[in-house]
N, C-alpha and C. Protein backbone atom coordinates (compact mmCIF):
# COMPACT_ATOMS: atom_id res chain seq x y z
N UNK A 1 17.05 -211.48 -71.25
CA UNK A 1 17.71 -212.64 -70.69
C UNK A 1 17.84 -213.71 -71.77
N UNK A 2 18.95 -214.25 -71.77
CA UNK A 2 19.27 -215.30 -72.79
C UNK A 2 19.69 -216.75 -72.13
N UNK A 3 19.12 -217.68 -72.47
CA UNK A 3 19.11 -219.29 -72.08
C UNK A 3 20.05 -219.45 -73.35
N UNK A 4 20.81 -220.66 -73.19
CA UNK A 4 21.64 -221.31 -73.88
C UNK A 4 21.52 -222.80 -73.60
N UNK A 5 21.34 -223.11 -75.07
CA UNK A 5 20.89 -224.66 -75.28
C UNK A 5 21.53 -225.35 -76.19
N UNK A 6 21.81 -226.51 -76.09
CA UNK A 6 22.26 -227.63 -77.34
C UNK A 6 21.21 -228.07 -78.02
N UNK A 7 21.66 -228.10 -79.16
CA UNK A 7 21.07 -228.82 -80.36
C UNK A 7 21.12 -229.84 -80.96
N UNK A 8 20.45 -230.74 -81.86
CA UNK A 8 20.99 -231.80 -82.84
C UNK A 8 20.32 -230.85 -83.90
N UNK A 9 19.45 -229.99 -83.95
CA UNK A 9 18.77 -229.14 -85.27
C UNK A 9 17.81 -228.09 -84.35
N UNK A 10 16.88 -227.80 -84.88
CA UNK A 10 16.49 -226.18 -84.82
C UNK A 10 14.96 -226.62 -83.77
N UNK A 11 14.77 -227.93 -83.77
CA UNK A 11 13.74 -228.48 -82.79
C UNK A 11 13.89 -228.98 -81.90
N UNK A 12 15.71 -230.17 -81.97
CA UNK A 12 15.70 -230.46 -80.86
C UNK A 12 16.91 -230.77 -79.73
N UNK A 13 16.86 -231.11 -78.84
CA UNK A 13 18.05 -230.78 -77.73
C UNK A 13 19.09 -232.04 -78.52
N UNK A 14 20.10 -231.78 -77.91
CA UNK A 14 21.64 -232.49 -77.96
C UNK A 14 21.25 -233.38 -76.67
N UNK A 15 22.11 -234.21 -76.76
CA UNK A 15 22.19 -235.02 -75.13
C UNK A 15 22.97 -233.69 -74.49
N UNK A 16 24.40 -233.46 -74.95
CA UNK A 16 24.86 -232.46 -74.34
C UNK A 16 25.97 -231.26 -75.21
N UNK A 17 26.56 -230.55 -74.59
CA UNK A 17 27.12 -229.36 -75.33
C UNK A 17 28.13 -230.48 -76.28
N UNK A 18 28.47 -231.45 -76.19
CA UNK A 18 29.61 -231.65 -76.72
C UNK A 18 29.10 -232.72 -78.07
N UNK A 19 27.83 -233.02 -77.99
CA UNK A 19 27.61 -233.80 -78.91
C UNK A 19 26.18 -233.32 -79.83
N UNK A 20 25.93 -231.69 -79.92
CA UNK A 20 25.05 -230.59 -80.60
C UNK A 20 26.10 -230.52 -81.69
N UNK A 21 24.84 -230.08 -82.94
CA UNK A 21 25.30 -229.60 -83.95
C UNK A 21 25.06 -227.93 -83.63
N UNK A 22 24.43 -227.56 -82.87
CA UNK A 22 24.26 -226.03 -83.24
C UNK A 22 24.33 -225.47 -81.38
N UNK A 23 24.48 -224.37 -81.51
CA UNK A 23 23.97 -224.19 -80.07
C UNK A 23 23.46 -222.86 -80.04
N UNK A 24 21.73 -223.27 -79.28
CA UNK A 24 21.26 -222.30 -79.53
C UNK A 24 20.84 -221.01 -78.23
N UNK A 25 20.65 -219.82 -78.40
CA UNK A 25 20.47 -218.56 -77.71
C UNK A 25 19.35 -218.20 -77.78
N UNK A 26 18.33 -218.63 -76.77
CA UNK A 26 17.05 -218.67 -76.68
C UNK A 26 17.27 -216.71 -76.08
N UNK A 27 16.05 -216.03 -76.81
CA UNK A 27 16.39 -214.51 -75.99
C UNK A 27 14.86 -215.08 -75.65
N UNK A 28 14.57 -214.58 -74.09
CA UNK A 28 13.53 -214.75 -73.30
C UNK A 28 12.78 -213.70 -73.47
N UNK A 29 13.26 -212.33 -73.63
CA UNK A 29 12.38 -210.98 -73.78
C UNK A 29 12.04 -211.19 -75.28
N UNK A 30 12.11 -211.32 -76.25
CA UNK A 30 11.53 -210.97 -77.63
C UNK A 30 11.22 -212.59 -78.32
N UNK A 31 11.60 -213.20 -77.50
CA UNK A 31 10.86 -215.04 -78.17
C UNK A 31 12.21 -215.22 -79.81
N UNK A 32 13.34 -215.05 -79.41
CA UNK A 32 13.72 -215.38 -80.57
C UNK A 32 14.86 -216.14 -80.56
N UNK A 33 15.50 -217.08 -81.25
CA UNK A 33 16.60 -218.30 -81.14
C UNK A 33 17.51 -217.84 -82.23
N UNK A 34 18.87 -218.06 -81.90
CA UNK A 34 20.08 -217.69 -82.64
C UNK A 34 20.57 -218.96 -82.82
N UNK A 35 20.89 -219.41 -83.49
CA UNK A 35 21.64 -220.94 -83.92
C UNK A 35 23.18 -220.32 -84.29
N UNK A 36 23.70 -221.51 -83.10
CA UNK A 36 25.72 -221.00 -83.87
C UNK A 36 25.94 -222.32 -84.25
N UNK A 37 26.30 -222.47 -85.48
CA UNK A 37 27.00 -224.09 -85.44
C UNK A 37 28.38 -224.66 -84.49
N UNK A 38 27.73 -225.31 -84.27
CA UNK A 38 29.27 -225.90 -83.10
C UNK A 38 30.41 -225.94 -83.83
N UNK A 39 30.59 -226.63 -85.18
CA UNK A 39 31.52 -226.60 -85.30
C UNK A 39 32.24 -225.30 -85.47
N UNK A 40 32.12 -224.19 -85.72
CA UNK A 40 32.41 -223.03 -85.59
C UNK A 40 33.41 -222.53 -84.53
N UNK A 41 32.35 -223.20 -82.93
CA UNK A 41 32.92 -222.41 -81.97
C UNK A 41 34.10 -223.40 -81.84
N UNK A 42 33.62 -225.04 -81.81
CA UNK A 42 35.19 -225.61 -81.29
C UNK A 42 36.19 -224.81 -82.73
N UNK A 43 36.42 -224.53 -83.24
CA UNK A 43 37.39 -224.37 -84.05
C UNK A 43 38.27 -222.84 -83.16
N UNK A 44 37.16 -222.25 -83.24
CA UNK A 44 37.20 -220.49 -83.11
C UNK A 44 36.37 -219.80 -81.98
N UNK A 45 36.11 -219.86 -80.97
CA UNK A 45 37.73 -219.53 -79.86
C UNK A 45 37.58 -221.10 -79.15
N UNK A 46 36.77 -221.96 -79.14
CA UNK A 46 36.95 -223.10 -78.70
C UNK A 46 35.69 -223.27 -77.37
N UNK A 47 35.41 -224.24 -77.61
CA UNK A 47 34.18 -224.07 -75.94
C UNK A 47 34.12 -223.72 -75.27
N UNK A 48 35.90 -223.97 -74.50
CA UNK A 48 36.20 -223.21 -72.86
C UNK A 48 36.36 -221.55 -73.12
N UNK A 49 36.47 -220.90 -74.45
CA UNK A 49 36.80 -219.62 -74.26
C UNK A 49 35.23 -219.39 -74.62
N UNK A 50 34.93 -219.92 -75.29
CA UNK A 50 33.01 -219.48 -75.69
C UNK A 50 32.45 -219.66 -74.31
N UNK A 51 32.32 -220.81 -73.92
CA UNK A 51 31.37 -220.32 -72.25
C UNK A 51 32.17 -219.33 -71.40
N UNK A 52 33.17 -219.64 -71.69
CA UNK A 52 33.85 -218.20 -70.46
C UNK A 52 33.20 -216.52 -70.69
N UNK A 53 32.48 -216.51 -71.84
CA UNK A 53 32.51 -215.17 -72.59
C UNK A 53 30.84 -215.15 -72.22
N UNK A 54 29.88 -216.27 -72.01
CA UNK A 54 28.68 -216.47 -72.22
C UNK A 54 28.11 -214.85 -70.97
N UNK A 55 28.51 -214.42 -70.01
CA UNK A 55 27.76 -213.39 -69.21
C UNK A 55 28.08 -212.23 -70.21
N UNK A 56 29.03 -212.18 -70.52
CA UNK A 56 28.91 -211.36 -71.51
C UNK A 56 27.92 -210.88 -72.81
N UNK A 57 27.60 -212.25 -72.69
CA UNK A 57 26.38 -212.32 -74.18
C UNK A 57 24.97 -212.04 -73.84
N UNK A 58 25.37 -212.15 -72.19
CA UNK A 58 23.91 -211.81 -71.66
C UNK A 58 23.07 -213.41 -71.09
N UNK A 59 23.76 -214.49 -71.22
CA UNK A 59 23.09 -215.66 -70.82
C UNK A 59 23.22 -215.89 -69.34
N UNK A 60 21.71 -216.03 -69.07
CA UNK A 60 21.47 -216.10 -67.73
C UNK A 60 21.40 -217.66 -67.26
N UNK A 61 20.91 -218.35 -68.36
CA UNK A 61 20.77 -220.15 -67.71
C UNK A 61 21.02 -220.75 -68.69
N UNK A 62 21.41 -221.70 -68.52
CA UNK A 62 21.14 -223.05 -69.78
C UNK A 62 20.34 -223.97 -69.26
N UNK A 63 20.21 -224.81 -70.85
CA UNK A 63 18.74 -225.55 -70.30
C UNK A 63 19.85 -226.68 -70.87
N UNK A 64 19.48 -227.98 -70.74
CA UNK A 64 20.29 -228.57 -71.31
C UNK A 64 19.79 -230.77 -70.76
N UNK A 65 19.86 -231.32 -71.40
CA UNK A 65 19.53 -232.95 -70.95
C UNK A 65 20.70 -233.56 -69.86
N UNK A 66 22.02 -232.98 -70.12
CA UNK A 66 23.10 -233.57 -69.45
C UNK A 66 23.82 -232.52 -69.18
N UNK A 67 24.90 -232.08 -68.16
CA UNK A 67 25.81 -231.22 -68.17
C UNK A 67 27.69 -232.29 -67.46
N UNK A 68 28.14 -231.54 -68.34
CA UNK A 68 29.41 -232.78 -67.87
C UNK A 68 30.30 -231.69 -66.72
N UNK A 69 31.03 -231.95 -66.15
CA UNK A 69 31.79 -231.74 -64.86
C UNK A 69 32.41 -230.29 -65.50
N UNK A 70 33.29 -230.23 -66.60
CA UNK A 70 33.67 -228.90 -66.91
C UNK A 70 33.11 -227.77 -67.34
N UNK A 71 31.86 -228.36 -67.99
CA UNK A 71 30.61 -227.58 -68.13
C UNK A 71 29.88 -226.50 -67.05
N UNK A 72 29.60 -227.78 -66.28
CA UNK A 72 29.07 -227.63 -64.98
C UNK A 72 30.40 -225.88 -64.00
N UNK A 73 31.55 -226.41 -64.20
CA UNK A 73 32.30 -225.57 -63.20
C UNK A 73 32.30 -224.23 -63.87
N UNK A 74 32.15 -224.20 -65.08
CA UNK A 74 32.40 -222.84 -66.14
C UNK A 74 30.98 -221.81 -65.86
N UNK A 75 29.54 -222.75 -65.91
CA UNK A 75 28.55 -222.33 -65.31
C UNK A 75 28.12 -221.41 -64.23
N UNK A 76 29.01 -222.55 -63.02
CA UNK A 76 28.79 -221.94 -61.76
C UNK A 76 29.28 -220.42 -61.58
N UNK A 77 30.88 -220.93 -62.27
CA UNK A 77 31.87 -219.87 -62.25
C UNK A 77 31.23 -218.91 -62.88
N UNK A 78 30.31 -218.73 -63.62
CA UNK A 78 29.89 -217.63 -64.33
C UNK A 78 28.39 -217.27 -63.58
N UNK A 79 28.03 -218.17 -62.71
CA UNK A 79 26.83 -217.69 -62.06
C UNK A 79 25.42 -217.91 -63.54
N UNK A 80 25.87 -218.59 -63.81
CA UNK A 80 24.74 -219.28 -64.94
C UNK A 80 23.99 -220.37 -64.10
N UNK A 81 22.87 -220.39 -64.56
CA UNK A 81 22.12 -221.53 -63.35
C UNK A 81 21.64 -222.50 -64.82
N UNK A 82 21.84 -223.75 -64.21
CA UNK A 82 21.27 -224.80 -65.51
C UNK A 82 20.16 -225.11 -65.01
N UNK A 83 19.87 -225.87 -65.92
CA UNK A 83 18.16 -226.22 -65.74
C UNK A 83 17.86 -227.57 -66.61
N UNK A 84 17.44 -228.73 -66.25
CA UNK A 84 17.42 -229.67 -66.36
C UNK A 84 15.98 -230.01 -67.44
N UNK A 85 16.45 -229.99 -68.73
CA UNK A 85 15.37 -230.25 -69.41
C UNK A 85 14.46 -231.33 -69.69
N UNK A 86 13.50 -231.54 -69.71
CA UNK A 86 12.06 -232.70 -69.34
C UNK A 86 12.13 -233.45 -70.54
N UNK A 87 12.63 -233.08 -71.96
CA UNK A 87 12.47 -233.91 -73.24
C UNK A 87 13.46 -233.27 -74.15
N UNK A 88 13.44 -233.77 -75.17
CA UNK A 88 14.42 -233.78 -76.42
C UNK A 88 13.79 -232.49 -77.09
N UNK A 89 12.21 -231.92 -76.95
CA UNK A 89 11.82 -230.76 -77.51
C UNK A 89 11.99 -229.56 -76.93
N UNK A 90 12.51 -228.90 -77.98
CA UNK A 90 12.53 -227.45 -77.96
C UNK A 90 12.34 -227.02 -77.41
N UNK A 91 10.81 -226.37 -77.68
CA UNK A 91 9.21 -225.64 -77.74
C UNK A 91 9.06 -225.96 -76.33
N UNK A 92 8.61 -227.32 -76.25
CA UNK A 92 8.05 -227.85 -74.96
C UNK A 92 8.95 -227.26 -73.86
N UNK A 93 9.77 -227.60 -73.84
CA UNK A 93 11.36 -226.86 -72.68
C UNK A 93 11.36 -225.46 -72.57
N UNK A 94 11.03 -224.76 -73.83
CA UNK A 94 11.12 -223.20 -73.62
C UNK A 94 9.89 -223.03 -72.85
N UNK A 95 8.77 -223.77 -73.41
CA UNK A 95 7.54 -223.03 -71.97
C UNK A 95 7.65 -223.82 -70.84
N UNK A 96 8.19 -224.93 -70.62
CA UNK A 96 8.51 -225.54 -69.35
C UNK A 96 9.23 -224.36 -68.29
N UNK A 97 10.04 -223.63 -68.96
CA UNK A 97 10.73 -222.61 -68.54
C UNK A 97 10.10 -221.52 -67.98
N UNK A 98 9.46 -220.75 -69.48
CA UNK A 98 8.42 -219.51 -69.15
C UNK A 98 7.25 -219.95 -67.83
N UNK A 99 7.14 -220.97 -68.04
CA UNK A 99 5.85 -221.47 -66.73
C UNK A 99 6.87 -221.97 -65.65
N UNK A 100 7.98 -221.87 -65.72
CA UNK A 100 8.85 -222.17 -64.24
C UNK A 100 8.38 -223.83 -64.00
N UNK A 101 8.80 -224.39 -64.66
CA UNK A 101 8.26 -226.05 -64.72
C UNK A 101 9.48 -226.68 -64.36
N UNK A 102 10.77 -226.37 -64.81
CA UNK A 102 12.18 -226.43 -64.87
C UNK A 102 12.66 -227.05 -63.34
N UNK A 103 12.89 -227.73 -63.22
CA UNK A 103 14.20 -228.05 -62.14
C UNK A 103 15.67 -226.88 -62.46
N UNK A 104 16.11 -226.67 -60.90
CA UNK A 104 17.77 -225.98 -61.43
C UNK A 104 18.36 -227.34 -61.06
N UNK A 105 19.76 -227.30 -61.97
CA UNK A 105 20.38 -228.34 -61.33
C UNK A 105 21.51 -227.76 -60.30
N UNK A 106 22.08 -228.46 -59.24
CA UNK A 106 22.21 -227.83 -58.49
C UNK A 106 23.22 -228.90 -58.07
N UNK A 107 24.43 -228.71 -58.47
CA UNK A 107 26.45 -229.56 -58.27
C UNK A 107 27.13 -229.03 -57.39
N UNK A 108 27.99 -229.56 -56.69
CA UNK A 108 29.28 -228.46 -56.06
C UNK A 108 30.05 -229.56 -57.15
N UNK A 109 31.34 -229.14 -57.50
CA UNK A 109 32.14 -229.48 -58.69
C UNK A 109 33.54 -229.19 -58.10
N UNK A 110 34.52 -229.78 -57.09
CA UNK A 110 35.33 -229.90 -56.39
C UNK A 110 36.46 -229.52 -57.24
N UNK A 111 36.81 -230.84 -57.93
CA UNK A 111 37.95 -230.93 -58.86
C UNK A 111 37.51 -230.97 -60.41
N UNK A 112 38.26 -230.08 -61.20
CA UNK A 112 37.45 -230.47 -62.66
C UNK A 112 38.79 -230.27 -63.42
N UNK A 113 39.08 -230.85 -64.53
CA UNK A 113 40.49 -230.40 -65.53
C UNK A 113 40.01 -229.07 -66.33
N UNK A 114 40.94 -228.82 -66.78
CA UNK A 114 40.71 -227.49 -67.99
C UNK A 114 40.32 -227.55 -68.89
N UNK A 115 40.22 -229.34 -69.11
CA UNK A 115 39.93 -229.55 -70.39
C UNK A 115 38.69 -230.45 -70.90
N UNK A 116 37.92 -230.68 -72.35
CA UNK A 116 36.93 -231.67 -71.82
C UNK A 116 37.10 -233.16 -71.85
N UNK A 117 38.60 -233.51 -72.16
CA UNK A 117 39.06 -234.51 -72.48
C UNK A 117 39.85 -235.18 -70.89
N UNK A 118 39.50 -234.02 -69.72
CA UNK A 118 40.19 -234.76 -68.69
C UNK A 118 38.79 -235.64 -67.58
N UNK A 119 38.34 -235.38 -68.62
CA UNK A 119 37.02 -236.55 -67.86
C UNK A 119 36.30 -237.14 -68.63
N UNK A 120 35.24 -238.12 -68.75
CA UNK A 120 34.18 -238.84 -69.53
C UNK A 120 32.87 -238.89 -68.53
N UNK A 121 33.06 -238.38 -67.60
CA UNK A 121 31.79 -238.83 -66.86
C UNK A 121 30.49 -237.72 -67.25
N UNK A 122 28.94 -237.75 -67.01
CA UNK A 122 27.93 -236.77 -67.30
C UNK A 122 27.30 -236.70 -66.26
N UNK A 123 26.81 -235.82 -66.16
CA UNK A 123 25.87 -235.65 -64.79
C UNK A 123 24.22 -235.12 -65.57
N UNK A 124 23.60 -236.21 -64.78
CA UNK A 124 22.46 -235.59 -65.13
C UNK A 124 21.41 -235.10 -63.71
């Protein structure tokens, strides 16, 4: 099982996907983290086609400080469950997790644009 998380670096969370330098792929069975640099994905295939692809990769949740409205609908739509992280650390969040410490967050998401530029609002 793979969690997916934002970054500002290799210790600690992003506020949210859109303002990480890296984003990282926590694998839950073998304890190990994949770092993609963001700028990468917005370039190549772009966020909305990268989370669309995320069940594919095997990600079961994200952990994350904020999730914004298009985020949030790409999630659901994918049956990804978020999880509302307790601090800016890592470490601390990954066993918040393993020990089930985690809140899910839990939206209905009515109307959302296609894009991440058709809203500004965050949900935390």
């Amino acid at each position: 099982m793979k969690i997916m998380i934002p970054l500002i670096n290799e210790n600690l969370l992003a506020p949210d996907f859109g303002h990480s330098t890296f984003i990282g792929l926590y694998n839950y069975t073998d304890e190990s983290l994949d770092l993609i640099q963001s700028e990468k994905i917005k370039k190549n295939p772009g966020y909305t086609a990268f989370f669309d692809s995320l069940s594919s990769r095997g990600v079961k949740a994200v952990l994350g400080l904020k999730f914004n409205n298009l985020s949030m609908r790409i999630f659901r739509d994918s049956d990804i469950e978020m999880y509302i992280a307790q601090s800016e650390d890592l470490l601390e969040n990954i066993k918040f997790f393993e020990n089930g410490l985690l809140n899910v967050y839990v939206q209905t998401v009515d109307k959302c644009g296609e894009s991440c530029s058709s809203c500004s609002t965050s949900c935390s």
